[in-house]
Protein backbone atom coordinates (compact mmCIF):
# COMPACT_ATOMS: atom_id res chain seq x y z
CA UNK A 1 22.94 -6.04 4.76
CA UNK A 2 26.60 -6.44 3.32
CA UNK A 3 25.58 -9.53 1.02
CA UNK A 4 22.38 -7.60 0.02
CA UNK A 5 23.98 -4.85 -1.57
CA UNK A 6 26.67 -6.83 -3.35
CA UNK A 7 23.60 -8.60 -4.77
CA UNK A 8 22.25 -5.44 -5.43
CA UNK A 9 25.44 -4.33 -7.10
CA UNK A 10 25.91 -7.43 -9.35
CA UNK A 11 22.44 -7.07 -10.94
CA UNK A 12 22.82 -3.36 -11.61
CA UNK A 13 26.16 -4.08 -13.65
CA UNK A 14 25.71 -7.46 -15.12
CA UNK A 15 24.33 -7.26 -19.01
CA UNK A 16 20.89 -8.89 -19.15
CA UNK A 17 20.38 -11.15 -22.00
CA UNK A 18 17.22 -12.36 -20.90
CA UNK A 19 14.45 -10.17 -19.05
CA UNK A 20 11.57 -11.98 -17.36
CA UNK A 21 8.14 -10.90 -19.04
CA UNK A 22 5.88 -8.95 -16.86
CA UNK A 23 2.26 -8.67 -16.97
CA UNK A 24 1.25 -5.60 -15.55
CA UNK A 25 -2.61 -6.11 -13.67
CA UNK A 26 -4.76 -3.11 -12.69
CA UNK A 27 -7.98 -3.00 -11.52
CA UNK A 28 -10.34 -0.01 -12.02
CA UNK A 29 -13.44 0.72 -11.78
CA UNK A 30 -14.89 4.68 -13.50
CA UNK A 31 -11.44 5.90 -14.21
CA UNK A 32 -12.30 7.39 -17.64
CA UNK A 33 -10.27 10.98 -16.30
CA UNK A 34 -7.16 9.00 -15.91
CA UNK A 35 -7.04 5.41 -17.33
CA UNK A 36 -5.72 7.13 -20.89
CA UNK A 37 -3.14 8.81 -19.32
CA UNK A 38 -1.92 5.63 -17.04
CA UNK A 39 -1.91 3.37 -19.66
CA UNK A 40 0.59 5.96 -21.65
CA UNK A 41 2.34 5.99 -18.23
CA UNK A 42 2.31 2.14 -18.29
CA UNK A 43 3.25 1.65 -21.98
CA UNK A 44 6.21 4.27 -22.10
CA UNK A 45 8.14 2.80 -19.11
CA UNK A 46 11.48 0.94 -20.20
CA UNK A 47 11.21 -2.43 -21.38
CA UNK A 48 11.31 -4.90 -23.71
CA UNK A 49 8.46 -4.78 -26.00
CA UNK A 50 8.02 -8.16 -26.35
CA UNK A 51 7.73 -9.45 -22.65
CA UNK A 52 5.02 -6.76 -21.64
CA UNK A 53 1.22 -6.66 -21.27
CA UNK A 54 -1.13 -4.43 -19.63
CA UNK A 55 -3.91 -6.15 -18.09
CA UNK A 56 -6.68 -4.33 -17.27
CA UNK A 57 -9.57 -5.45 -15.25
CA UNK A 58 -12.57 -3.35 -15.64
CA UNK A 59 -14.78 -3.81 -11.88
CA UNK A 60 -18.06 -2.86 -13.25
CA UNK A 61 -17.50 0.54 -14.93
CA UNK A 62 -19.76 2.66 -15.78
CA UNK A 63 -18.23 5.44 -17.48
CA UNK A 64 -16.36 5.25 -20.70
CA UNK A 65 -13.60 3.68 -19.24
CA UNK A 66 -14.41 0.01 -20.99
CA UNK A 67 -14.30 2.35 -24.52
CA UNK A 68 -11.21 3.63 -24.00
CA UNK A 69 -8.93 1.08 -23.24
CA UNK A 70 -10.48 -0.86 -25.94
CA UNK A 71 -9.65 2.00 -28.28
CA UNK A 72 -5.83 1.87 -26.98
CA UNK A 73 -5.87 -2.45 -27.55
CA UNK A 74 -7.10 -1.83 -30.91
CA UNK A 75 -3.52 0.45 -31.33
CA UNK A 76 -1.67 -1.88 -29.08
CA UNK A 77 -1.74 -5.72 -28.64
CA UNK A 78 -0.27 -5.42 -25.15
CA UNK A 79 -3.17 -3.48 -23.56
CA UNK A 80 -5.71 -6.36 -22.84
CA UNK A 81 -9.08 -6.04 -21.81
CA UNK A 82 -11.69 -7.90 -18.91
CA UNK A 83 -14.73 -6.69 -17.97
CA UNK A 84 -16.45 -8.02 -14.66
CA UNK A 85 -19.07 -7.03 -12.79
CA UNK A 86 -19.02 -5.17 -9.64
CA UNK A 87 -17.52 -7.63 -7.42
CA UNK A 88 -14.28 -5.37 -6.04
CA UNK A 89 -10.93 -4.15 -6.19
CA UNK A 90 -9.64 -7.40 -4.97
CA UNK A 91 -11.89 -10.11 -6.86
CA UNK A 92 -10.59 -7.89 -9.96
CA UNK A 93 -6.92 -8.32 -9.02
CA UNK A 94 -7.08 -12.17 -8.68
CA UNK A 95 -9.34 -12.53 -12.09
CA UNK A 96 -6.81 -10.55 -13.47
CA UNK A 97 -3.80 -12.34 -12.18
CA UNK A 98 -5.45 -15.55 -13.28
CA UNK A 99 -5.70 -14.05 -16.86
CA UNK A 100 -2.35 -12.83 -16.86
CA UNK A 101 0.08 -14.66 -19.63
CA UNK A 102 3.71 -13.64 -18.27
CA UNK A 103 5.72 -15.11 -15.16
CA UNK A 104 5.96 -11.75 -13.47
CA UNK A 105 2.82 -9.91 -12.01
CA UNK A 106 3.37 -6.04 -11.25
CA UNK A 107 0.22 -4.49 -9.59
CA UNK A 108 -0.72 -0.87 -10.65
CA UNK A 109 -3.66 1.33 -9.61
CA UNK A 110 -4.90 3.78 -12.25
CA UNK A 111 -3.99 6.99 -10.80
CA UNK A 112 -0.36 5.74 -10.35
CA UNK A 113 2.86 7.04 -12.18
CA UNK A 114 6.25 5.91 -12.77
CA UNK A 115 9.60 6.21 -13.24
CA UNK A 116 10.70 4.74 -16.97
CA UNK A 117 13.14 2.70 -15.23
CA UNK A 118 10.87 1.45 -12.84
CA UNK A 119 9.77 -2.01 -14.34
CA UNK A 120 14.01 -2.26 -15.13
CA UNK A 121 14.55 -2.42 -11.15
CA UNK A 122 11.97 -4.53 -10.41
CA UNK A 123 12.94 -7.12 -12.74
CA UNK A 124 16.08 -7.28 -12.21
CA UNK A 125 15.70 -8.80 -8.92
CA UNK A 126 13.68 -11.99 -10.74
CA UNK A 127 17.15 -12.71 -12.07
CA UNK A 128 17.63 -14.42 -8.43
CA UNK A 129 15.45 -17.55 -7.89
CA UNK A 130 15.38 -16.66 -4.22
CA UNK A 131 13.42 -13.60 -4.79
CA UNK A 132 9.81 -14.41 -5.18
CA UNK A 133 8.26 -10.36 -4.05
CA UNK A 134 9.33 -7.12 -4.67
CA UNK A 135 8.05 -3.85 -3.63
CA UNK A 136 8.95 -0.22 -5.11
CA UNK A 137 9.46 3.23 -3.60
CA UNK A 138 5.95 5.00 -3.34
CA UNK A 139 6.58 8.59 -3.22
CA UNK A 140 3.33 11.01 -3.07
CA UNK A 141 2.86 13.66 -5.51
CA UNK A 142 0.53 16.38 -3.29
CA UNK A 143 2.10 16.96 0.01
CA UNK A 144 1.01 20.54 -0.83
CA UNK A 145 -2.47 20.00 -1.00
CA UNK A 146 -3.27 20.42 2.99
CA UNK A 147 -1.95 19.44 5.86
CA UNK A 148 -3.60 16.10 6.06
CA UNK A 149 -1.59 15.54 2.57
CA UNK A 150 1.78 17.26 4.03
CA UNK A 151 1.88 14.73 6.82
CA UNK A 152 0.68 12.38 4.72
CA UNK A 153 3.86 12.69 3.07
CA UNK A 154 5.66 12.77 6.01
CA UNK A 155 4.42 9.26 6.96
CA UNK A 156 5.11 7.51 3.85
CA UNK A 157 8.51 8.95 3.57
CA UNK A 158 8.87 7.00 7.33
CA UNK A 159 7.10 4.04 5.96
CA UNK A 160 10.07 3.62 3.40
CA UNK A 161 12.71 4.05 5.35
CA UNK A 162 11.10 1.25 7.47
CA UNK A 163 11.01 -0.78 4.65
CA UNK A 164 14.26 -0.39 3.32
CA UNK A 165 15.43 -1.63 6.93
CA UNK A 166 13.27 -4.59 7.11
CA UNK A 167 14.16 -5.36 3.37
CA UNK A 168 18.42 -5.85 4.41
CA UNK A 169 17.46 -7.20 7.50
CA UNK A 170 15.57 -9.86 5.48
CA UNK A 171 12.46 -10.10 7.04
CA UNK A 172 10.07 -7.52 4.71
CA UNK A 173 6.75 -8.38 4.90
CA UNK A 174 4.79 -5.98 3.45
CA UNK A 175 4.41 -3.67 0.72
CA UNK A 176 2.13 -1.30 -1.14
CA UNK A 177 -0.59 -2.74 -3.81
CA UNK A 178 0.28 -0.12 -6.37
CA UNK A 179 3.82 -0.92 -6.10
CA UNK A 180 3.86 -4.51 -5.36
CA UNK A 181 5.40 -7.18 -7.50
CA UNK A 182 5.61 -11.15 -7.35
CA UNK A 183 6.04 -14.09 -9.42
CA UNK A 184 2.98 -15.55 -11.06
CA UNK A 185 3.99 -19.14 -9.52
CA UNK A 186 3.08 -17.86 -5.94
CA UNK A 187 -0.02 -17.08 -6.22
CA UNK A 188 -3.56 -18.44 -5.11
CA UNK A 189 -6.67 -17.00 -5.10
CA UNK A 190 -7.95 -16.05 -1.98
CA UNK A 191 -10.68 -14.53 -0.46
CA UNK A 192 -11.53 -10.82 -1.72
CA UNK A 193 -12.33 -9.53 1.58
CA UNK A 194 -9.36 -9.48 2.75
CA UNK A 195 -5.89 -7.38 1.55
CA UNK A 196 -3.78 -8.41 -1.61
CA UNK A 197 -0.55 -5.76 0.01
CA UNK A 198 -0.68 -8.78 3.11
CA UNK A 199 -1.82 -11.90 1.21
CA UNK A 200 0.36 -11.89 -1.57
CA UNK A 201 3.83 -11.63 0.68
CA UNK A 202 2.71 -14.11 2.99
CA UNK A 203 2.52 -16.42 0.24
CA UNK A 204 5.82 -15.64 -1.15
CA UNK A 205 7.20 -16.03 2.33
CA UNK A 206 5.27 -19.22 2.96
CA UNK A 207 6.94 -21.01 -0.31
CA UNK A 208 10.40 -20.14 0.90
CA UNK A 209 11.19 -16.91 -1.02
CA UNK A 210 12.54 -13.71 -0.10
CA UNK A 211 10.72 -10.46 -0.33
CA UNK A 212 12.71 -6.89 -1.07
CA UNK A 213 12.30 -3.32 -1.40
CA UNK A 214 13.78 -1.52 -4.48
CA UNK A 215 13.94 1.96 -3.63
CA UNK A 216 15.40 2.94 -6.97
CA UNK A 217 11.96 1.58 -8.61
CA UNK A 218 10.01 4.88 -8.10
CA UNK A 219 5.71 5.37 -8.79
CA UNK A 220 3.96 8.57 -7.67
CA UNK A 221 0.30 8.42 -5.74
CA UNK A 222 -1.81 11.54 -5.26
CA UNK A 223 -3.45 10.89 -1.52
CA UNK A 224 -6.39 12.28 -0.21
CA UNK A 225 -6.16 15.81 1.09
CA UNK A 226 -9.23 15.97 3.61
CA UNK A 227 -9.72 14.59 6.70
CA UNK A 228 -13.27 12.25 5.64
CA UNK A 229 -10.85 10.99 2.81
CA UNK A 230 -8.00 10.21 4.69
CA UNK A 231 -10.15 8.30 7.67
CA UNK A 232 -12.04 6.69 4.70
CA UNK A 233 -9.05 5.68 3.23
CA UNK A 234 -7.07 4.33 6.07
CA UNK A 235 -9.90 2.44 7.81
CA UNK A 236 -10.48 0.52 4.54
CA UNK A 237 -6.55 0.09 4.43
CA UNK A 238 -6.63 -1.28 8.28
CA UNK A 239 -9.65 -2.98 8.41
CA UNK A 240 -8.78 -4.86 5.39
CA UNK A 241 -5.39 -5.80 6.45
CA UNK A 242 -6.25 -7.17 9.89
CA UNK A 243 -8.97 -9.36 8.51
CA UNK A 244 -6.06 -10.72 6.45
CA UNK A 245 -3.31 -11.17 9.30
CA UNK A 246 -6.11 -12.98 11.63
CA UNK A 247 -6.74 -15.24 8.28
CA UNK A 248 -5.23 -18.43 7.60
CA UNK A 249 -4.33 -17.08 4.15
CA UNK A 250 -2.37 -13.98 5.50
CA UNK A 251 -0.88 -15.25 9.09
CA UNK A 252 2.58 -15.76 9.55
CA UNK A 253 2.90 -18.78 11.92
CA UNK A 254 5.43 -17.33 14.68
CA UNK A 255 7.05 -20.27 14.95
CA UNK A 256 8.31 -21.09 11.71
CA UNK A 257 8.89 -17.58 10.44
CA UNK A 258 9.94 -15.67 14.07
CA UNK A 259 11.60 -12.19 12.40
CA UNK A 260 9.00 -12.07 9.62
CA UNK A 261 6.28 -12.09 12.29
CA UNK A 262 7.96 -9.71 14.72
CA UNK A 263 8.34 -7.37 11.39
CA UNK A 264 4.48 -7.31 11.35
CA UNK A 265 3.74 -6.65 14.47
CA UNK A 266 5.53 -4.67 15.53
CA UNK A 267 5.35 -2.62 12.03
CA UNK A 268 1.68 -2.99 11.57
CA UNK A 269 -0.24 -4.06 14.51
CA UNK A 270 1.04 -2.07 17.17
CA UNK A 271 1.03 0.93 15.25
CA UNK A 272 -2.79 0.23 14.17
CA UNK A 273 -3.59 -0.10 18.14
CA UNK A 274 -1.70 3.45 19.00
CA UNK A 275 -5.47 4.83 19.78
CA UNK A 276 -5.99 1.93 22.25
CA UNK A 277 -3.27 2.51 23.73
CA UNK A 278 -3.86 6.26 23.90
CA UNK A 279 -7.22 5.88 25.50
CA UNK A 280 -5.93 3.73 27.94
CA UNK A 281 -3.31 6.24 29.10
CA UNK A 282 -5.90 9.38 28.88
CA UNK A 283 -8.75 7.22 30.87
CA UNK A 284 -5.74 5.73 33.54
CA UNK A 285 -4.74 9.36 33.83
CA UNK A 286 -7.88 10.68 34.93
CA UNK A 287 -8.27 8.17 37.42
CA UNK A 288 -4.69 8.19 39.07
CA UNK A 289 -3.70 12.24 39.01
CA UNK A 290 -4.63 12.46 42.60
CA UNK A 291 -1.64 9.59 43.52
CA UNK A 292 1.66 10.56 42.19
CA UNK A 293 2.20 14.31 39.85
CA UNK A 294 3.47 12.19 36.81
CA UNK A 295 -0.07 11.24 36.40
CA UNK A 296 -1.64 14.62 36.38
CA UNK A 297 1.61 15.61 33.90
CA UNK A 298 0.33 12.85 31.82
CA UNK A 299 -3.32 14.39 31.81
CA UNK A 300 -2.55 17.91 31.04
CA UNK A 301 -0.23 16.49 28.36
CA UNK A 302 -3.40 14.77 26.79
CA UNK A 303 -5.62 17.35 26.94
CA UNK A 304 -2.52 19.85 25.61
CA UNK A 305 -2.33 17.56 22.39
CA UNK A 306 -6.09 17.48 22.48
CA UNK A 307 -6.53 21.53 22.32
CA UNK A 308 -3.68 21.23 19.74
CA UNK A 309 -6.00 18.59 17.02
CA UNK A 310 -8.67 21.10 18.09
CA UNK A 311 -6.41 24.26 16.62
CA UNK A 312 -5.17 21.97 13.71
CA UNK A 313 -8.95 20.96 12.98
CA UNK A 314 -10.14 25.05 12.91
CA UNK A 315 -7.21 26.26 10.75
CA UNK A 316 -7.72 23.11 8.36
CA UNK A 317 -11.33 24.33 7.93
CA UNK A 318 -10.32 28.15 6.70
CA UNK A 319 -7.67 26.42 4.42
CA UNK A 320 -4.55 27.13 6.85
CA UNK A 321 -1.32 25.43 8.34
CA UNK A 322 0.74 25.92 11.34
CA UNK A 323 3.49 22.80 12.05
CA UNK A 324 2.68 21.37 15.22
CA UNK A 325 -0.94 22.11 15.09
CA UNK A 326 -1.76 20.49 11.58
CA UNK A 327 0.47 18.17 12.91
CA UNK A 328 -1.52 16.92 16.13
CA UNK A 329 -4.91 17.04 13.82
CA UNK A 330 -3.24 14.81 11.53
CA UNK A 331 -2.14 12.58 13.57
CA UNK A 332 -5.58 12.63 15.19
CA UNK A 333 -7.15 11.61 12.08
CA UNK A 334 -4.73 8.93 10.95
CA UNK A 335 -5.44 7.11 14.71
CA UNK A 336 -9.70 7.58 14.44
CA UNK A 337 -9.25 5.74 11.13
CA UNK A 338 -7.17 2.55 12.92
CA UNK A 339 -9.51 2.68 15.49
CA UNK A 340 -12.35 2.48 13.23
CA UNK A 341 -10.61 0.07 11.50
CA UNK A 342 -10.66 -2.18 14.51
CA UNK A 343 -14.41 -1.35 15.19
CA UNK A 344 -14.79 -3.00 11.98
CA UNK A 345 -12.72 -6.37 12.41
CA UNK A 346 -14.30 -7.11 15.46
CA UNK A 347 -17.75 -5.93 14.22
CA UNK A 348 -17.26 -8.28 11.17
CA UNK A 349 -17.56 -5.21 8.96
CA UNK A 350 -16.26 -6.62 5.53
CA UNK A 351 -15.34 -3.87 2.76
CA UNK A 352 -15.50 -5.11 -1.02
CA UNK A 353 -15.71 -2.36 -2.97
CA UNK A 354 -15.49 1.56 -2.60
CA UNK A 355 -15.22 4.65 -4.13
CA UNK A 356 -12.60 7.11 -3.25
CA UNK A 357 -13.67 9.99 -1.30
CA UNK A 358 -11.88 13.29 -0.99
């Protein structure tokens, strides 16, 4: 952790004569609300004119997306254009990463927002031929929204703060697509059913380089504020994810790469199979409360959180909030989505492309 932030310390004071070019790739598909104002978002940030582009891959819109951002190339030569057919969020990323001209790929999603400095932190860790993935602070813009969004909030703040640990440990292994980073050299295409947050560190990992987390590189996501969003959102996020862990392009083989793998699964998976383990305890409960009192403890303790998600569920519907309560339906929610998640892996349920749903 020491050696980390000396690193850390050096490339915040040392003058940069040379900054890596980046090419910025982001996939969309009927953004015409937003894409104008990302791509202002995009283009303002800090950074050298000359070692910038904005690629942006266009997954079968629809709208007047396609017109705009041609309309904003026309103005600016570092706003590039590809138009694909529906194929998917993913199958977009890769075509756009193969397209990309600069040695530096930073993902960006369209309804994302940054810091200026934020492409100034992340590059400045490229200086370092060690590092070969880097992944920025998320932070999320409507915790106010509803209580699915407030705890929302509260679970990406966590998921940060685990990040930043695993990132001075030195065995990060994971990071957020709209904040995710990596050099061009790394990469290989790989199959769009699966997750480009898992793939793409894996492979860094798998080539010998180090991944970090730059918490001073900062981008804002608005998340979904109702429950059928939020379930939609995170099944796609889990399902997706554990196709690409039990892949051969997303595994991390134990032996070689011990922490790395421990970091994952005991991160990712275990958290993912909380609702296993819930029913487990509920179902063993039942069956046990007549042996020993900690059992029947345990029962009235489920069916106490269970009245709880219940209360949290009724005030969410007249547009209300009490702590614990919104609280327990939340975290309700968040574990029928990994569950469902699951229910897809093993189903073989494989999710291309989507729409979000609020």
């Amino acid at each position: 952790m020491k050696l980390l932030s000396i690193l850390k310390s050096k490339n915040g004071s040392r003058q940069v004569k040379s900054w890596p070019s980046i090419s910025i790739v982001m996939a969309v598909h009927n953004e015409a609300s937003v894409i104008e104002d990302s791509l202002t978002d995009l283009l303002a940030m800090d950074y050298p004119h000359g070692e910038l582009e904005v690629v942006v891959v266009s997954d079968g819109s629809t709208d007047a997306t396609n017109e705009i951002v041609r309309s904003i190339s026309s103005k600016d030569s570092r706003v590039r254009l590809i138009e694909l057919q529906r194929s998917g969020q993913t199958a977009a990323i890769i075509q756009g990463v193969l397209a990309a001209r600069y040695e530096v790929i930073v993902r960006s999603d369209a309804d994302t927002r940054h810091d200026k400095d934020f492409l100034i932190h992340i590059a400045k860790h490229y200086l370092d031929p060690r590092i070969g993935c880097v992944g920025g602070e998320l932070k999320i813009r409507n915790t106010s929204a509803s209580g699915i969004s407030q705890s929302e909030g509260i679970y990406w703040r966590y998921e940060m703060l685990l990040r930043r640990l695993e990132s001075d440990a030195g065995v990060l292994s994971t990071t957020s697509g709209a904040v995710m980073s990596f050099r061009r050299e790394i990469f290989e295409p790989f199959s769009p059913d699966c997750s480009e947050d898992v793939v793409i560190p894996k492979l860094a990992i798998k080539k010998g380089y180090v991944m970090v987390h730059e918490p001073r590189a900062v981008a804002y996501e608005v998340m979904p504020s109702s429950a059928r969003g939020e379930v939609n959102a995170r099944r796609r996020m889990v399902s997706r994810a554990l196709r690409a862990l039990f892949s051969d392009e997303g595994s991390i083989n134990p032996l070689r790469h011990p922490l790395h793998w421990w970091a994952v699964f005991s991160h990712k998976v275990l958290r993912w199979m909380t609702p296993v383990f819930l029913i487990l305890s509920f179902v063993s409960s039942i069956g046990l409360r007549s042996h020993k009192k900690i059992y029947s403890l345990a029962l009235w303790l489920h069916l106490v959180y269970f009245s709880m998600s219940l209360c949290g569920f009724l005030l969410e519907k007249v547009g209300k909030r009490v702590g614990l309560l919104s609280a327990a339906y939340s975290f309700f929610v968040a574990n029928l989505a990994f569950l469902l998640g699951w229910k897809d892996l093993l189903l073989g349920r494989k999710i291309r492309t989507y729409s979000s749903v609020e």
